[in-house]
Protein backbone atom coordinates (compact mmCIF):
# COMPACT_ATOMS: atom_id res chain seq x y z
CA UNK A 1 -78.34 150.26 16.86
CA UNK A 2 -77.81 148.99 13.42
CA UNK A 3 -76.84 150.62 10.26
CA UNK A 4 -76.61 149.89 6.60
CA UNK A 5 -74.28 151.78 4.84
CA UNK A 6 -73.56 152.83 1.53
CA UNK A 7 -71.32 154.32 -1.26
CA UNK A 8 -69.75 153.92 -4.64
CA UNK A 9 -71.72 151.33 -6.16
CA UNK A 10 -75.27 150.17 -6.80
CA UNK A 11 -75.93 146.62 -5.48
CA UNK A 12 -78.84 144.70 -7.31
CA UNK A 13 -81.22 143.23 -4.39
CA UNK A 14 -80.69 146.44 -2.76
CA UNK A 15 -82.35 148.26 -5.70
CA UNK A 16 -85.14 145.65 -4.95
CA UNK A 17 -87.65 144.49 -2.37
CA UNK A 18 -85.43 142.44 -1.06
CA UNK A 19 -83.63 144.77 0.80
CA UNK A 20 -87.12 145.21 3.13
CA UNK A 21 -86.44 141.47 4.16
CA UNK A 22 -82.41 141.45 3.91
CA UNK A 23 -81.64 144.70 5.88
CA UNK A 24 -85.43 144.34 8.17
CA UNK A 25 -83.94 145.75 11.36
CA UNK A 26 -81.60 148.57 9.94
CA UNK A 27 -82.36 151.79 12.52
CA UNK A 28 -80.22 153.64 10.28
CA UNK A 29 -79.07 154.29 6.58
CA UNK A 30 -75.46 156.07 5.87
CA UNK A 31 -74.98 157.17 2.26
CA UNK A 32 -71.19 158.10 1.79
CA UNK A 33 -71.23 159.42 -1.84
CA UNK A 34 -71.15 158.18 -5.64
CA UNK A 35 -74.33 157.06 -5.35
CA UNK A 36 -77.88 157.81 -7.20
CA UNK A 37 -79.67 160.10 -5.46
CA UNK A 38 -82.88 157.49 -6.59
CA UNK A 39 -80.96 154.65 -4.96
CA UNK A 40 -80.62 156.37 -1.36
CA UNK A 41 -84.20 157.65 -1.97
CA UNK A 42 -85.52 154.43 -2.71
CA UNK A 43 -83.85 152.34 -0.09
CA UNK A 44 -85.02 154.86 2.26
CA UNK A 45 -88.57 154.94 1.47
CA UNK A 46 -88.59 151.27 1.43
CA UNK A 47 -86.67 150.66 5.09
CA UNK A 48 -88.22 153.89 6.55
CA UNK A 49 -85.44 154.74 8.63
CA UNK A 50 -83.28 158.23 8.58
CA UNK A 51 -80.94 158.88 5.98
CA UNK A 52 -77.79 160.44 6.59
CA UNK A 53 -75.53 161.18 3.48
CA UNK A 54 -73.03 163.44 2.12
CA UNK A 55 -71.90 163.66 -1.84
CA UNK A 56 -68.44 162.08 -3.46
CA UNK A 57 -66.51 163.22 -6.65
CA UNK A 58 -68.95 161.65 -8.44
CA UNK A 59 -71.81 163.22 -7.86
CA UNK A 60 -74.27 165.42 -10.19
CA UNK A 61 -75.42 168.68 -9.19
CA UNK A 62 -78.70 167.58 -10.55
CA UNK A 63 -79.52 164.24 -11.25
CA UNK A 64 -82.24 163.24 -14.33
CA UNK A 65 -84.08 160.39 -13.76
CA UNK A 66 -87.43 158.40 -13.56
CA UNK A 67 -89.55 160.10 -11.56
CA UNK A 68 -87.57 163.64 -12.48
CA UNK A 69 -84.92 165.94 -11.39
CA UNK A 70 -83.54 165.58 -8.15
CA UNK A 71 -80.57 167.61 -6.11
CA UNK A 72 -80.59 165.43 -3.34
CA UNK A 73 -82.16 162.10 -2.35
CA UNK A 74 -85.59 163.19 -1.15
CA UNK A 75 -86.32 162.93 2.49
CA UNK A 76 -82.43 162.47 3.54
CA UNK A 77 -80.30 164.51 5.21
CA UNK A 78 -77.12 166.26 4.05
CA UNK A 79 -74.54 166.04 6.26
CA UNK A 80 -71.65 168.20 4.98
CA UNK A 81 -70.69 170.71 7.29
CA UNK A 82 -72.93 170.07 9.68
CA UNK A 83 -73.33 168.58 13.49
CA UNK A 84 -76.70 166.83 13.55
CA UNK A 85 -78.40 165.14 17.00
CA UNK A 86 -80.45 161.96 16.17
CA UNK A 87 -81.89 160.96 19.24
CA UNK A 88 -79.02 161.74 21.01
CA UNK A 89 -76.72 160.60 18.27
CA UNK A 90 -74.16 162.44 17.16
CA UNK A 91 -73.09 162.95 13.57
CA UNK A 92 -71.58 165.19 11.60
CA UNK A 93 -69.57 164.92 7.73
CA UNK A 94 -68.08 165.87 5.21
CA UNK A 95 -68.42 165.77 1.35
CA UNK A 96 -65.98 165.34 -1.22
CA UNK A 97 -62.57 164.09 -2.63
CA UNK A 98 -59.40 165.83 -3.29
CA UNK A 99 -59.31 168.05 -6.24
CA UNK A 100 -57.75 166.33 -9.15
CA UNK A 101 -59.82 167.67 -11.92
CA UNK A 102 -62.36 170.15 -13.19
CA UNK A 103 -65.50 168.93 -11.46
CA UNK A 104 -68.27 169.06 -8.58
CA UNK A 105 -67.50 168.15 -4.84
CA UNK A 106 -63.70 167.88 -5.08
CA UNK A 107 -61.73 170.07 -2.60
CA UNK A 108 -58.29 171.37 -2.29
CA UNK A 109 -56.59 169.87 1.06
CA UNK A 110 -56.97 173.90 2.50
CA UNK A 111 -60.63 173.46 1.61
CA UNK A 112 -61.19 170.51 3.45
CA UNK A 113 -59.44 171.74 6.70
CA UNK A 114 -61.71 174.81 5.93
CA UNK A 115 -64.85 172.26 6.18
CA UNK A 116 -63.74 170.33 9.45
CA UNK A 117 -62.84 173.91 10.96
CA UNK A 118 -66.11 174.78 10.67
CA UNK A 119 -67.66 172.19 12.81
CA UNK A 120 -65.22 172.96 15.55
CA UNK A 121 -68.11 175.07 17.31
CA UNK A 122 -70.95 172.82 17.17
CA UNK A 123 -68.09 169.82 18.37
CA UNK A 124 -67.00 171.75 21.46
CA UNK A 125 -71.16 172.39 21.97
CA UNK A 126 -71.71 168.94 21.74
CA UNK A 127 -68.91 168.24 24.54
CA UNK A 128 -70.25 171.02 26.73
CA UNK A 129 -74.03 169.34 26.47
CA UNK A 130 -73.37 165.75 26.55
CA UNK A 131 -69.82 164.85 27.76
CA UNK A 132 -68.29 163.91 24.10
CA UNK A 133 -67.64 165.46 20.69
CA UNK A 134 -68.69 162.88 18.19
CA UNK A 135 -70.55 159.38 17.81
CA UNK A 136 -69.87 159.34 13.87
CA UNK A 137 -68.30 160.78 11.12
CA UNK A 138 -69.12 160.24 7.11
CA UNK A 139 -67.10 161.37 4.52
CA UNK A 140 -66.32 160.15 0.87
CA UNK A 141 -62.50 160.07 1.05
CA UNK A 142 -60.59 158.26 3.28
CA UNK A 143 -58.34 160.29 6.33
CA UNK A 144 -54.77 160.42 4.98
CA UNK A 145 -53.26 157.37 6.02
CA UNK A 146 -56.03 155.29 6.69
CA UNK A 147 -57.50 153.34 3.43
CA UNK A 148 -56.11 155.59 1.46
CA UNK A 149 -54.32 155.15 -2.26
CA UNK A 150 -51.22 156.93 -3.47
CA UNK A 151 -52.53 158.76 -6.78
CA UNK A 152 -53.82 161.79 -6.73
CA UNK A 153 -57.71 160.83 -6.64
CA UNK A 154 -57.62 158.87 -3.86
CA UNK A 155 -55.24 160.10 -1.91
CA UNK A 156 -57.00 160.46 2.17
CA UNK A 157 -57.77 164.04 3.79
CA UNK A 158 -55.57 165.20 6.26
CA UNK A 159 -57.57 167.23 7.86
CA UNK A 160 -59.75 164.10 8.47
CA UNK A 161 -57.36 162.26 10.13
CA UNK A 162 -56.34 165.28 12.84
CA UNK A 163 -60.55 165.35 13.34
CA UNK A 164 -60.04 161.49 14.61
CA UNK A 165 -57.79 162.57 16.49
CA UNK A 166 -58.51 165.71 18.26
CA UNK A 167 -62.61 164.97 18.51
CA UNK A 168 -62.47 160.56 18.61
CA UNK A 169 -65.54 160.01 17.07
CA UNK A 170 -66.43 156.26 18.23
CA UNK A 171 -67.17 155.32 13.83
CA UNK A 172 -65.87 156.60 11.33
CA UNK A 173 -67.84 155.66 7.89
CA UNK A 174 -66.22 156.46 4.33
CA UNK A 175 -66.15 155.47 0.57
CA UNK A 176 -64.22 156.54 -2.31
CA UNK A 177 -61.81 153.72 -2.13
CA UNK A 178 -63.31 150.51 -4.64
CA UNK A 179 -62.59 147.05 -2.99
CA UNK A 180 -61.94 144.49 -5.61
CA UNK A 181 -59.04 142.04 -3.80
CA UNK A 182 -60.33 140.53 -0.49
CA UNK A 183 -57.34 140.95 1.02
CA UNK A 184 -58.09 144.95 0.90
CA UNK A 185 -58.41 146.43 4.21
CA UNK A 186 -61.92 147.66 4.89
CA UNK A 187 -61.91 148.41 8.63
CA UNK A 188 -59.52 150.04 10.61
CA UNK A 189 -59.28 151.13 14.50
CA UNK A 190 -57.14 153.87 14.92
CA UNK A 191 -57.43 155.30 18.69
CA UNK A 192 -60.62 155.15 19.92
CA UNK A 193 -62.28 155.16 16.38
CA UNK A 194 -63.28 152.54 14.19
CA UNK A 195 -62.43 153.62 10.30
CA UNK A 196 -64.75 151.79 7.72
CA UNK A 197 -64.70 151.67 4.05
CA UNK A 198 -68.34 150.88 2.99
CA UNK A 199 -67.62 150.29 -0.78
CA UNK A 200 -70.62 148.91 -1.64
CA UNK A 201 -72.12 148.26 1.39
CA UNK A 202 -71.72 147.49 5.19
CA UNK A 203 -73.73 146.33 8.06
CA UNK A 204 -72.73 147.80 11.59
CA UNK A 205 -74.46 146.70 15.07
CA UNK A 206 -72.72 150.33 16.41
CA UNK A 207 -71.74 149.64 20.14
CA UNK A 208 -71.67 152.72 21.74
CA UNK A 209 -69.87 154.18 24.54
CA UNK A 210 -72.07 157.32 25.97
């Protein structure tokens, strides 16, 4: 399976018809935040595959734009807080970045433990059903530790790095963190999980265990 994933940045020929030929055999689209909601809509309606996304700090609540207002990219589905089967893939996520100012989708570390808490059910439902927890996660922010910065914006999610640990999703797909040296590290294994930033954007051939 092979996904495209996206977050933080708009990327020309993606916003084009190129991306039909360029990204041809994508079965998947991730959209990990601070991103149009017209982008994600439009690279979904050209590729016709499923779109998975949650929102960053960046977000709008509502978004104005050609072709009007939109709270959500149309035809995609929102991830936070929830444990979603594709086809017998699993995925679940989580919006959001650390609070650091007045502002939509930023979270207080108690309020993101409150978030990954709350998919604890549907995780142990998932084991009970078909022998594992979690394929992948999405999130904006980085788990603490992992890709993270040391300012307050960017700092990673704790309780993100205890869900990689207790439920070992096989991927692990974020944003947030802007990649502008190419010596900044973009992927990551960290137990059984494979951490990676998709500033901008990322292709993955998944290779699943099941």
């Amino acid at each position: 399976m092979k996904v495209l994933s996206l977050s933080d940045t708009l990327i020309p020929f993606i916003y084009s018809r190129q991306v039909r030929n360029r990204f041809h055999d994508a079965d998947l689209v991730l959209g990990c935040g601070d991103l149009p909601y017209y982008y994600l809509e439009y690279v979904f309606d050209v590729l016709d595959v499923p779109l998975f996304f949650v929102r960053g700090n960046h977000d709008q609540v509502i978004e104005y734009a050609t072709g009007g207002q939109r709270t959500h990219p149309n035809g995609g589905i929102d991830l936070h807080r929830k444990v979603y089967n594709h086809h017998g893939l699993l995925l679940a996520g989580v919006e959001g970045s650390v609070r650091y100012r007045v502002g939509e989708f930023q979270y207080t570390q108690a309020g993101m433990w409150q978030h990954v808490l709350g998919l604890i059910p549907a995780l142990f439902r998932n084991r009970l059903l078909y022998g594992r927890f979690l394929d992948i996660f999405i999130s904006h922010a980085p788990p603490a530790g992992i890709h993270d910065g040391t300012d307050l914006p960017h700092q990673g999610i704790k309780a993100f790095r205890w869900l990689i640990e207790a439920f070992k999703p096989q991927y692990y797909f974020h944003g947030h963190i802007h990649i502008h040296r190419p010596d900044t590290l973009k992927e990551t294994i960290y137990g059984q999980t494979r951490i990676i930033n998709t500033y901008g954007y990322r292709e993955t051939d998944l290779k699943l265990n099941k």
